[in-house]
Structure formats: C-alpha cells, structure tokens
Protein backbone atom coordinates (compact mmCIF):
# COMPACT_ATOMS: atom_id res chain seq x y z
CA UNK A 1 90.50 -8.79 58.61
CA UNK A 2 87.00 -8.92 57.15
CA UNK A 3 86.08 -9.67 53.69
CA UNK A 4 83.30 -9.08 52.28
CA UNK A 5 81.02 -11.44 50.44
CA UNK A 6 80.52 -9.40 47.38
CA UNK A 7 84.06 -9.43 46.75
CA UNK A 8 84.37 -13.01 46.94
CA UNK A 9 81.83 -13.68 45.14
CA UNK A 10 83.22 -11.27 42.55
CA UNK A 11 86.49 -13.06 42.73
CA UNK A 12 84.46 -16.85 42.19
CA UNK A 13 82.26 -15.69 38.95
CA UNK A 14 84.56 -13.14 37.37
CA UNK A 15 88.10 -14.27 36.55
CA UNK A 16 90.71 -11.93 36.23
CA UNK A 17 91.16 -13.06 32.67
CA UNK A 18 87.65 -12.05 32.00
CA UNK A 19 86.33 -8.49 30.25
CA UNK A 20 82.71 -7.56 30.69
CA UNK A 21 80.94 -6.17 27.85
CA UNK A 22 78.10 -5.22 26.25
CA UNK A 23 75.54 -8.83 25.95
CA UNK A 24 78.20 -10.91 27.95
CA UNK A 25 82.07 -11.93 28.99
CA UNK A 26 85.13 -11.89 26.93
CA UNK A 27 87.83 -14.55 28.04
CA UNK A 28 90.93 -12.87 26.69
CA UNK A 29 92.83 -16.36 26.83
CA UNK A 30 90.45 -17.61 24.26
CA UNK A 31 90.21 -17.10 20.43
CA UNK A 32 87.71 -14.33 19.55
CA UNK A 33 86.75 -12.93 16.01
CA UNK A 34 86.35 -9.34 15.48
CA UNK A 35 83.59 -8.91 12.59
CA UNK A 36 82.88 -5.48 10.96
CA UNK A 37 81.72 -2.73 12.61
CA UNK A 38 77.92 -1.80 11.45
CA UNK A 39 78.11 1.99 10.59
CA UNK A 40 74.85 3.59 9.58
CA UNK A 41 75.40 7.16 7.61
CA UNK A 42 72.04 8.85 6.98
CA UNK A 43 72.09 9.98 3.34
CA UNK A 44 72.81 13.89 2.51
CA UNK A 45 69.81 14.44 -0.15
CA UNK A 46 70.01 17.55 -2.16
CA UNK A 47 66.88 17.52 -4.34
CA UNK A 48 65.88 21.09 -4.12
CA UNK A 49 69.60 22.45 -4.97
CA UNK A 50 69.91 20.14 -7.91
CA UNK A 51 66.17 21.01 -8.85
CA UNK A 52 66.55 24.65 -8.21
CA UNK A 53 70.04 25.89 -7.28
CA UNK A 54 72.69 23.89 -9.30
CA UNK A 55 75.25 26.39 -10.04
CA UNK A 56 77.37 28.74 -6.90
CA UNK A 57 80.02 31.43 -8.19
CA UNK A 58 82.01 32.74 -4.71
CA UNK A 59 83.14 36.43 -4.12
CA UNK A 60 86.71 37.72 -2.18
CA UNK A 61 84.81 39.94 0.07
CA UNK A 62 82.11 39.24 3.61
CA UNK A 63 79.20 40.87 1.62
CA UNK A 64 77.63 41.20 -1.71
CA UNK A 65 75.20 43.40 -4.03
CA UNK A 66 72.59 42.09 -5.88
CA UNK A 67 70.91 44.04 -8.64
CA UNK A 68 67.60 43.12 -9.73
CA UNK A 69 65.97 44.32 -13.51
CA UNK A 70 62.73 43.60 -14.06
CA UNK A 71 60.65 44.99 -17.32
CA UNK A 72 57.23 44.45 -18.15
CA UNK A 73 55.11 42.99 -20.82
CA UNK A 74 54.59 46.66 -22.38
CA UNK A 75 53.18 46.36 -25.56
CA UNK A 76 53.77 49.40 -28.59
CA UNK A 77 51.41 52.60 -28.17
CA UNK A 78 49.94 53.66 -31.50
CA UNK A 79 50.62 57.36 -32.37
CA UNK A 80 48.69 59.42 -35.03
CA UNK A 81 50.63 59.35 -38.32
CA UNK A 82 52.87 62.63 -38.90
CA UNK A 83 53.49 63.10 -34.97
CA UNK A 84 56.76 62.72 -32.82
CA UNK A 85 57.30 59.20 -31.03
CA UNK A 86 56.90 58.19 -28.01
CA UNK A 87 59.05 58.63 -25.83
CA UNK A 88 59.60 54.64 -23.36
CA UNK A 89 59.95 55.04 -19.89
CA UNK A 90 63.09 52.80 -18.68
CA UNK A 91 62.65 50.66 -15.80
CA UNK A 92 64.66 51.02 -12.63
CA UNK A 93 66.59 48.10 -10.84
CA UNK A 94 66.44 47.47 -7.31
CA UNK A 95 70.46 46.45 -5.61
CA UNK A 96 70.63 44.91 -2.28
CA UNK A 97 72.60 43.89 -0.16
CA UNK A 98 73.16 40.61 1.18
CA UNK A 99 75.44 39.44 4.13
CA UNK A 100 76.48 35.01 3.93
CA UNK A 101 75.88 33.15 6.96
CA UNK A 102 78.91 32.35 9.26
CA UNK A 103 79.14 28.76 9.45
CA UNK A 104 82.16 26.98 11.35
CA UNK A 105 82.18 23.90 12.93
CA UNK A 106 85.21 22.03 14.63
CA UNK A 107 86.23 18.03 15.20
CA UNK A 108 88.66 18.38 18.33
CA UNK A 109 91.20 15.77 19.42
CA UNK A 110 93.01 14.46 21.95
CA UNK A 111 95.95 11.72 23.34
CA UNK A 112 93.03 9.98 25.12
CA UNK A 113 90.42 9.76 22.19
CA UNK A 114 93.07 8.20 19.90
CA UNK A 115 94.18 5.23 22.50
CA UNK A 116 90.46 4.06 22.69
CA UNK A 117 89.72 1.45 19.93
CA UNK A 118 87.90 2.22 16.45
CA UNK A 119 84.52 0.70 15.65
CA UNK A 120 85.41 -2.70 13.81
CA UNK A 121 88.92 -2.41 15.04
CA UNK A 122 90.62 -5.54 16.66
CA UNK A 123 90.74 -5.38 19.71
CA UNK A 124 94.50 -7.16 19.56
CA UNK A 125 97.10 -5.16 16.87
CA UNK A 126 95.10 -3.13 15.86
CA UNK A 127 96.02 0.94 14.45
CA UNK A 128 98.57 3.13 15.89
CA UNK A 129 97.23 6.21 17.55
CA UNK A 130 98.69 8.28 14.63
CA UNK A 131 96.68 5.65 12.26
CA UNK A 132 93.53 6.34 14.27
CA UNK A 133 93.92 9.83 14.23
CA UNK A 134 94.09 10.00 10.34
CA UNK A 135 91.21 7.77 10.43
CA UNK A 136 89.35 9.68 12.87
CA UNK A 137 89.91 12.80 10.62
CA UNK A 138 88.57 11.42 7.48
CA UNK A 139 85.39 10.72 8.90
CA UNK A 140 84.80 13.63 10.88
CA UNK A 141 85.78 15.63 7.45
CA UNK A 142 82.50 13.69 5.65
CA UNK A 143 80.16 14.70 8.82
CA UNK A 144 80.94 18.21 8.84
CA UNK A 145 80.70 18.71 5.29
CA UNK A 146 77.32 16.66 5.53
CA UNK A 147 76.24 18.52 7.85
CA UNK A 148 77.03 21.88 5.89
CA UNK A 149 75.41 20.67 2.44
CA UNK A 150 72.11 19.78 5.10
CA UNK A 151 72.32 23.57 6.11
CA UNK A 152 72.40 24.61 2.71
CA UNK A 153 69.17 22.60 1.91
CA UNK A 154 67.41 23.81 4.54
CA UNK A 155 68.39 27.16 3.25
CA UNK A 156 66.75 26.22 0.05
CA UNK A 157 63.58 24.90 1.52
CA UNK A 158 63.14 27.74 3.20
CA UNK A 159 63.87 30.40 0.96
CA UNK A 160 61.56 28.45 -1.49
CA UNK A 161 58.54 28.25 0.95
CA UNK A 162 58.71 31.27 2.64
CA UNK A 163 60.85 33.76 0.34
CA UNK A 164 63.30 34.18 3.73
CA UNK A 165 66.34 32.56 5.12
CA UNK A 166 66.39 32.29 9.01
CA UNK A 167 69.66 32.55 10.74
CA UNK A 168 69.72 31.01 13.89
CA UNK A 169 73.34 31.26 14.76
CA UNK A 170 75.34 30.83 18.49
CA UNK A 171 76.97 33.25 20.20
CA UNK A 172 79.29 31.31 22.37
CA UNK A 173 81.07 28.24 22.54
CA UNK A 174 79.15 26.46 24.48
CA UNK A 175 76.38 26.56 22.01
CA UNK A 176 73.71 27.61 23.98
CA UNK A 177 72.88 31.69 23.65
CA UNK A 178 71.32 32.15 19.84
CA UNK A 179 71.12 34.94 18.06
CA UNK A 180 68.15 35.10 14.65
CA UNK A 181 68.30 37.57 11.75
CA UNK A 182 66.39 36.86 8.63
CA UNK A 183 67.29 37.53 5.08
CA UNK A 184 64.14 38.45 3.04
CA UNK A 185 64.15 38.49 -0.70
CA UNK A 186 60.59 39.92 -1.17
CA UNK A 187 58.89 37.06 -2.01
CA UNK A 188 55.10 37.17 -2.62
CA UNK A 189 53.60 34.44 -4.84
CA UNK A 190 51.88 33.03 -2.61
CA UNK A 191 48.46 31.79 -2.37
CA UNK A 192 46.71 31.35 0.91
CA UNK A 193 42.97 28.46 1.17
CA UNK A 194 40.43 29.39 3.43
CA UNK A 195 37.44 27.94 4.24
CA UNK A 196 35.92 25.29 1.90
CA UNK A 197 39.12 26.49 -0.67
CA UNK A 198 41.33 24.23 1.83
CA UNK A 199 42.90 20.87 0.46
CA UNK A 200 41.65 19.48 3.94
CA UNK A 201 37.60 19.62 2.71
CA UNK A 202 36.16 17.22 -0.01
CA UNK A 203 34.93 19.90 -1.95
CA UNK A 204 37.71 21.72 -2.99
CA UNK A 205 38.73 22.35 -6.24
CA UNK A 206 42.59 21.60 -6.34
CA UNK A 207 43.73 21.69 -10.04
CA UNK A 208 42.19 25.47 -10.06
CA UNK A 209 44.81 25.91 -7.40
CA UNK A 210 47.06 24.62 -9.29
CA UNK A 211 46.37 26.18 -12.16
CA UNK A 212 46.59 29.58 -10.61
CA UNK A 213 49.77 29.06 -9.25
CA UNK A 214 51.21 28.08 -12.72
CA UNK A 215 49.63 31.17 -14.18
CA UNK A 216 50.89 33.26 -11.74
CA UNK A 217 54.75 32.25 -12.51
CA UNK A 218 53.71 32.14 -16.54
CA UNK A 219 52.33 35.75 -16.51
CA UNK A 220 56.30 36.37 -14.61
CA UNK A 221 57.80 35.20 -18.20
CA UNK A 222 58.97 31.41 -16.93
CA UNK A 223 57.82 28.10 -17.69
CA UNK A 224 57.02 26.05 -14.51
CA UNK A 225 57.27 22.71 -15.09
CA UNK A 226 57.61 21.23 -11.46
CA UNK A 227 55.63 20.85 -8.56
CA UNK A 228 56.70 19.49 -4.75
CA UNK A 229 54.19 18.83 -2.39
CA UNK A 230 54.12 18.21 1.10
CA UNK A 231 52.84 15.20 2.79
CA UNK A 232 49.61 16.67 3.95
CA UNK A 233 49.35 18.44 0.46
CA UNK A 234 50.05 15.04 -1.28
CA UNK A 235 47.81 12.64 0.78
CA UNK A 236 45.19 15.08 0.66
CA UNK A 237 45.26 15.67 -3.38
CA UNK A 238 45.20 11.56 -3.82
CA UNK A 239 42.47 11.43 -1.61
CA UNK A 240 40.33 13.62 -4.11
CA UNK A 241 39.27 11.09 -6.75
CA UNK A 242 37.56 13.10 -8.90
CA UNK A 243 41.37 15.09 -9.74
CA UNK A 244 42.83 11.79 -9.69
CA UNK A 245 40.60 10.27 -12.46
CA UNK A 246 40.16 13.46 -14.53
CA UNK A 247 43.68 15.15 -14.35
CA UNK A 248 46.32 12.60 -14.02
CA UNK A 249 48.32 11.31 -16.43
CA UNK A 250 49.95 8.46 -14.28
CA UNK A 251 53.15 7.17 -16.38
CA UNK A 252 53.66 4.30 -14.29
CA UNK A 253 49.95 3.54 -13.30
CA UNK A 254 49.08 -0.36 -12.90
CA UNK A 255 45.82 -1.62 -13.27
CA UNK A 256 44.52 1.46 -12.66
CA UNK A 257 46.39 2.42 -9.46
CA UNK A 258 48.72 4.82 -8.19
CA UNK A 259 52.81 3.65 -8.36
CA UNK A 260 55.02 6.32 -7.63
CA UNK A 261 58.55 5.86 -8.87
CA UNK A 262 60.64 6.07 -5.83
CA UNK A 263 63.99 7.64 -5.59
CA UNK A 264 65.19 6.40 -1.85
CA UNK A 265 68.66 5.72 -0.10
CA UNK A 266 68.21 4.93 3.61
CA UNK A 267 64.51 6.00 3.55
CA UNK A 268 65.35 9.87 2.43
CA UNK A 269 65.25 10.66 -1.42
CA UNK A 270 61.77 11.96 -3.16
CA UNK A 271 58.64 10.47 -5.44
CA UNK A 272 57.75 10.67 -9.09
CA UNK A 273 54.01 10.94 -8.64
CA UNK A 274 52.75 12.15 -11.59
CA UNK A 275 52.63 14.35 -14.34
CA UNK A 276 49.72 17.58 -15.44
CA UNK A 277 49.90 17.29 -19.25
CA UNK A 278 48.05 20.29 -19.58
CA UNK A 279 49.29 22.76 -16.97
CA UNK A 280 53.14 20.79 -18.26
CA UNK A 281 54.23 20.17 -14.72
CA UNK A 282 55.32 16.78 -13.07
CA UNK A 283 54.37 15.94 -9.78
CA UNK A 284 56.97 15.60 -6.58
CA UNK A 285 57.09 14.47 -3.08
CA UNK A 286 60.25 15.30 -1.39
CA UNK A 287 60.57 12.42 1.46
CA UNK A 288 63.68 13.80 3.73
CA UNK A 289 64.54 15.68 6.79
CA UNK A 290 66.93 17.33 8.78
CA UNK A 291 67.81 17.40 13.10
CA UNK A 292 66.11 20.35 14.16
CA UNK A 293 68.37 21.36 17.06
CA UNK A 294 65.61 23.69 18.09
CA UNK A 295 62.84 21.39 18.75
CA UNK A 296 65.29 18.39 18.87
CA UNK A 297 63.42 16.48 16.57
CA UNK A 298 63.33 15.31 12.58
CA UNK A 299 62.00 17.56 10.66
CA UNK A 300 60.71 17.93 6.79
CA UNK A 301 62.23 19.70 4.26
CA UNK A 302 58.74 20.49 2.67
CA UNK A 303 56.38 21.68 5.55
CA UNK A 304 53.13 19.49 5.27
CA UNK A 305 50.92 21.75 3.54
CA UNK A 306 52.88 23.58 1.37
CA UNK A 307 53.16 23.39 -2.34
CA UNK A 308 55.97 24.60 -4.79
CA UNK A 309 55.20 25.24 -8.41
CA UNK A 310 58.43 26.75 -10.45
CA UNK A 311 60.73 26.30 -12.91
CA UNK A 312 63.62 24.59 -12.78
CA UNK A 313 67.61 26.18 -12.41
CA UNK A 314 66.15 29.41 -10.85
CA UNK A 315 68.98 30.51 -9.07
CA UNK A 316 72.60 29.75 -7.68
CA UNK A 317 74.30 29.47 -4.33
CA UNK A 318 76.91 32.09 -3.36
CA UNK A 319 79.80 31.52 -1.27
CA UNK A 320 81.04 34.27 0.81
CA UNK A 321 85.16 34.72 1.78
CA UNK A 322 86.50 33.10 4.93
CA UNK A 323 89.68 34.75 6.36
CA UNK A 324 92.01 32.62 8.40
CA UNK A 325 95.23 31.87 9.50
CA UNK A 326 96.17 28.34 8.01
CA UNK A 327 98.41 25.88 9.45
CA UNK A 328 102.11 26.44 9.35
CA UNK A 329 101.60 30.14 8.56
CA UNK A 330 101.19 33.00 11.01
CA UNK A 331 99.39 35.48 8.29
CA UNK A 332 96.32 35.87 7.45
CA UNK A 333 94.48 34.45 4.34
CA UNK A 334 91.48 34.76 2.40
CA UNK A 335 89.86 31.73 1.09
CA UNK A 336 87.50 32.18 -1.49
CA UNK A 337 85.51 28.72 -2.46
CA UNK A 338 82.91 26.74 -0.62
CA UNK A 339 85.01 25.71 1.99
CA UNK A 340 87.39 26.89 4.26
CA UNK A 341 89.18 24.05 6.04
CA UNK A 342 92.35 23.77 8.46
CA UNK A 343 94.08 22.14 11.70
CA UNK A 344 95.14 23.73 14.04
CA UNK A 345 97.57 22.83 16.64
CA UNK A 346 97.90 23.36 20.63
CA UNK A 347 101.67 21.43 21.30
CA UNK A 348 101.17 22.68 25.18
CA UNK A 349 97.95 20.03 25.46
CA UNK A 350 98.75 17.84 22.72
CA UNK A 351 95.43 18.49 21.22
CA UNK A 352 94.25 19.22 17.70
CA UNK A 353 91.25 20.31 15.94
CA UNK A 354 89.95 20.46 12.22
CA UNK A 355 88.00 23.15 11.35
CA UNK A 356 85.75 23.46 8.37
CA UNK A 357 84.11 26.64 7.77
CA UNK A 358 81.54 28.74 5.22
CA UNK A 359 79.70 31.22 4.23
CA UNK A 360 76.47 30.15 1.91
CA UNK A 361 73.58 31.91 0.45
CA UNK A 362 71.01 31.13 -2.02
CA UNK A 363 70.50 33.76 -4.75
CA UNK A 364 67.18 33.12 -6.82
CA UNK A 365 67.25 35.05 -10.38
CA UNK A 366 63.90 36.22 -9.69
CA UNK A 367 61.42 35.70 -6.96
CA UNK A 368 58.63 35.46 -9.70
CA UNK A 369 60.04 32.54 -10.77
CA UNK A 370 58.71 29.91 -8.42
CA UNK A 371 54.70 29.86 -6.20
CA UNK A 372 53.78 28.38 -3.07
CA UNK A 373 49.93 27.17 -2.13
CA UNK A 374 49.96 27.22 1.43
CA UNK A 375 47.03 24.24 0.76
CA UNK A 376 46.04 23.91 4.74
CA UNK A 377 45.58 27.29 6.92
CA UNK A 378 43.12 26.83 9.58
C-alpha cells in the first residue's frame, strides 16, 4: 500500500494533539488563557424621536383615525353700529386613516448552534447548552429591538424630510420579493434652490433661506427653535464666511474658530454647531446612519442637502395591536404596547425561535409644524 506524501507530511508537522486556528496552532496539552471576547455593538441613536417624537400612546385595534382641526388667524369684521352680527364660519376637520407597519422579526435556534462555543467562552468548562441558549437569547432580544427602534428612526427621518413614510416590506420568508406602499401626511413646507439660490454657489444668500423657512412655520402658530442640517447643507453653510462672521453666535467659539460640541458614542450621535439669536433657533448636525438593505450600504439619517427647521415635541409615535398566540396557550391574544414578543416551540426538531414583533407609526400634530430647504437641487 501507497502513502502519500501529503499525508505524511501532515502526520510530521501537525500532531494529533494540535487544533488549527485562526493566526496559528493550539496544543491542547498545554496551558492556554482565554481573554475576553471583543464585542463591538453599534450605538442605537434616537435624536430625531427625542427631538421630535417623545411621547407614543398604542390602540387595541390594526388601524386608526386621525382627525385634523386647523383654524386660521381670522381677525374680527367690523359691522355698522345698530345691525345684526356676523355670523363665523366654522372650520371643518379633515380624519384619516392610517394603517401601522407590520414589523416581525425572528432569532431561531437549534441543538447544533447551542453546542458551538460563545465568543469569550473557554474553550474547557465552559456553559451548558441550556446556559448558552439563555445567553444566546438575551442578546438576540437587544438586536432585534435595536434594530426596531433603527426602523422607527428612519421612520422619523423620513416623515420629517419628505412628509411620507415608505414601506418596503417582504412578502415571503425568504426575504427576497418586496412589496412598497407609502403613507403620506400632506406635507408641503418645503422650499426648493435653484440656480444661483443653491447652497452649492458662493453667492447665495443662506440666512434668507433660513429665515423663510422659520417664517413659514411662525405664520403656522409654532415657535421653531431647531434646525438639522445635512452634511452637504452644513459644510456648505460654514464654507460661506460672510454668514459665519455676521450671523453666528458661536457659544463655544475659540479664538475665533468654529468648535462644535460633540455628542458621539461609537462615531454616531449629532453636533451642537451653533445658535441664530435672532431667528431663536440652534444649529444641528445629526452624524448617524442606518444598513440600507436596499442598496446594501450605510446610509444617513439626514439626506445631504436637506434642512429641517421646527419646533420641538411635534408629534408622538403610535403603536398598533399585534394578535398572537403566546407560549403555553393555544388562544389567541391581543397585545397592545410597543412590543409583541414570544417563543415558540417545535418539540418534533428540537428547535426554538423568539419572535419580537410591532406595529409603529409616527403621528405629527400638524404638518405645519416643522420646514425642509431642500438646499442642493441640480
């Protein structure tokens, strides 16, 4: 019988009482040290929902009506002494109707997951299977719900930029046939640069911009008092020296030059640039993003060019009902909250999963409330 060299030579530099990994061998007959596993969770930054949306009520029911009153700044019509008065036309409300996302996302497991070893685990006596599997649960419970509170922000965002919510939602399992609807609120503050208007050229005159947007959202009955710009907005605006010098009141200047007070875990938070003491509005950049799964790639909150100027607390979050059957129960239930969350159980397969579902939607008091400067449009 033939042997070949590779296996001899396999048998010479590899012992049996050696384990390849990752940078090298591990002789299992010798003393190793196990040190902590390096785990990296990206920050969950919620900026625009403590800025904007801070409060959620929930509802028992899939849907939900909205009315809307408006009046308007009427003032009193004189009449000629001795004659009848006038008679005030009421104002109508609008009601509409708005249908929560469906959002449900599931950790499965197996035997075969929980007999592989946890990062940071030793690799001698370490945790039970049943240990890793409460473990393993934990965690997965903080992702999901991280990755729900991301959702809602990029509800947020968009609602704020756009006045829509896009629904991109799957179909199927597998995660791969989308379906898009889009919730529109009837937003129209916006204002839209052309030309030499455009943050982009030298020449343009920003704090009129600015100014316009605040009146807009004044002659609406609020006080703005915030602004967020985008990254192109913001390097563009401190580019202009002449608004620099003339308009801003830097709090924390030094020496004369720009320090914005940073507000950063892990690279994602947002900047104190400045403050407008007489259009009474401070100065934002919001530095985060979110996974696109569409172009699989990060992605800003604030789109480049855009600017927000509104006031703050100028809306909620609702929370739609989830119906389910829980664990240990074969009726159904419906949960009325932010989440919904269960396990469920498949004793054929030995398999679990936990499932953590909702149903969000932002609900601003009034779209009049809040304008966008789409600063860039070429």
């Amino acid at each position: 019988m033939k042997i070949r060299q590779s296996a001899i030579q396999n048998r010479i530099f590899r012992p049996q009482n050696v384990v390849a990994v990752t940078g090298g061998n591990v002789n299992i007959y010798e003393p190793q040290t196990m040190q902590p596993a390096f785990e990296k969770r990206m920050p969950v930054t919620t900026f625009l929902r403590t800025t904007f949306f801070p409060g959620f009520s929930t509802f028992p029911t899939e849907t939900v009506l909205m009315d809307f009153y408006k009046n308007r700044q009427k003032i009193a019509p004189f009449v000629a002494e001795g004659s009848k008065p006038v008679n005030i036309r009421r104002e109508g409300y609008e009601t509409k109707v708005y249908k929560p996302p469906y959002i449900a996302l599931s950790a499965p497991y197996d035997t075969k997951l929980l007999q592989g070893r946890l990062p940071g685990e030793q690799v001698f006596g370490g945790m039970t299977p049943e240990e890793r599997a409460l473990a393993l649960m934990q965690r997965d419970y903080q992702e999901l719900d991280d990755m729900i509170v991301r959702r809602e922000e990029a509800m947020f965002a968009d609602l704020l930029q756009n006045g829509t919510v896009t629904i991109t939602g799957y179909v199927d399992d597998s995660a791969t046939q989308v379906r898009t609807e889009t919730i529109d609120y009837g937003f129209d503050n916006v204002l839209n640069l052309t030309g030499a208007d455009q943050w982009s050229d030298a020449t343009s005159d920003k704090y009129e911009d600015l100014y316009n947007a605040v009146s807009k959202v004044r002659q609406a009955g609020y006080n703005p008092t915030i602004v967020i710009l985008g990254e192109g907005a913001w390097n563009n605006l401190r580019k202009d020296s002449n608004f620099m010098d003339k308009y801003m009141d830097l709090r924390y200047a030094q020496f004369g030059m720009i320090n914005p007070q940073l507000s950063l875990r892990n690279g994602n938070g947002f900047a104190y640039i400045g403050r407008l003491s007489e259009l009474g509005v401070d100065l934002y950049q919001y530095i985060a993003w979110y996974y696109d799964e569409t172009t699989q790639s990060l992605k800003p909150y604030i789109e480049a060019n855009k600017v927000i100027v509104g006031a703050t607390n100028l809306g909620e979050v609702l929370y739609g009902a989830t119906t389910m059957i829980p664990e240990d129960s074969i009726d159904y239930v419906t949960v009325e909250g932010p989440r919904a969350t269960k396990v469920t159980v498949d004793r054929n397969t030995d398999t679990k999963s936990l499932i953590v579902k909702s149903r969000p939607i932002p609900k601003p008091f009034d779209v009049s409330a809040w304008a966008v400067i789409n600063t860039v449009t070429g």
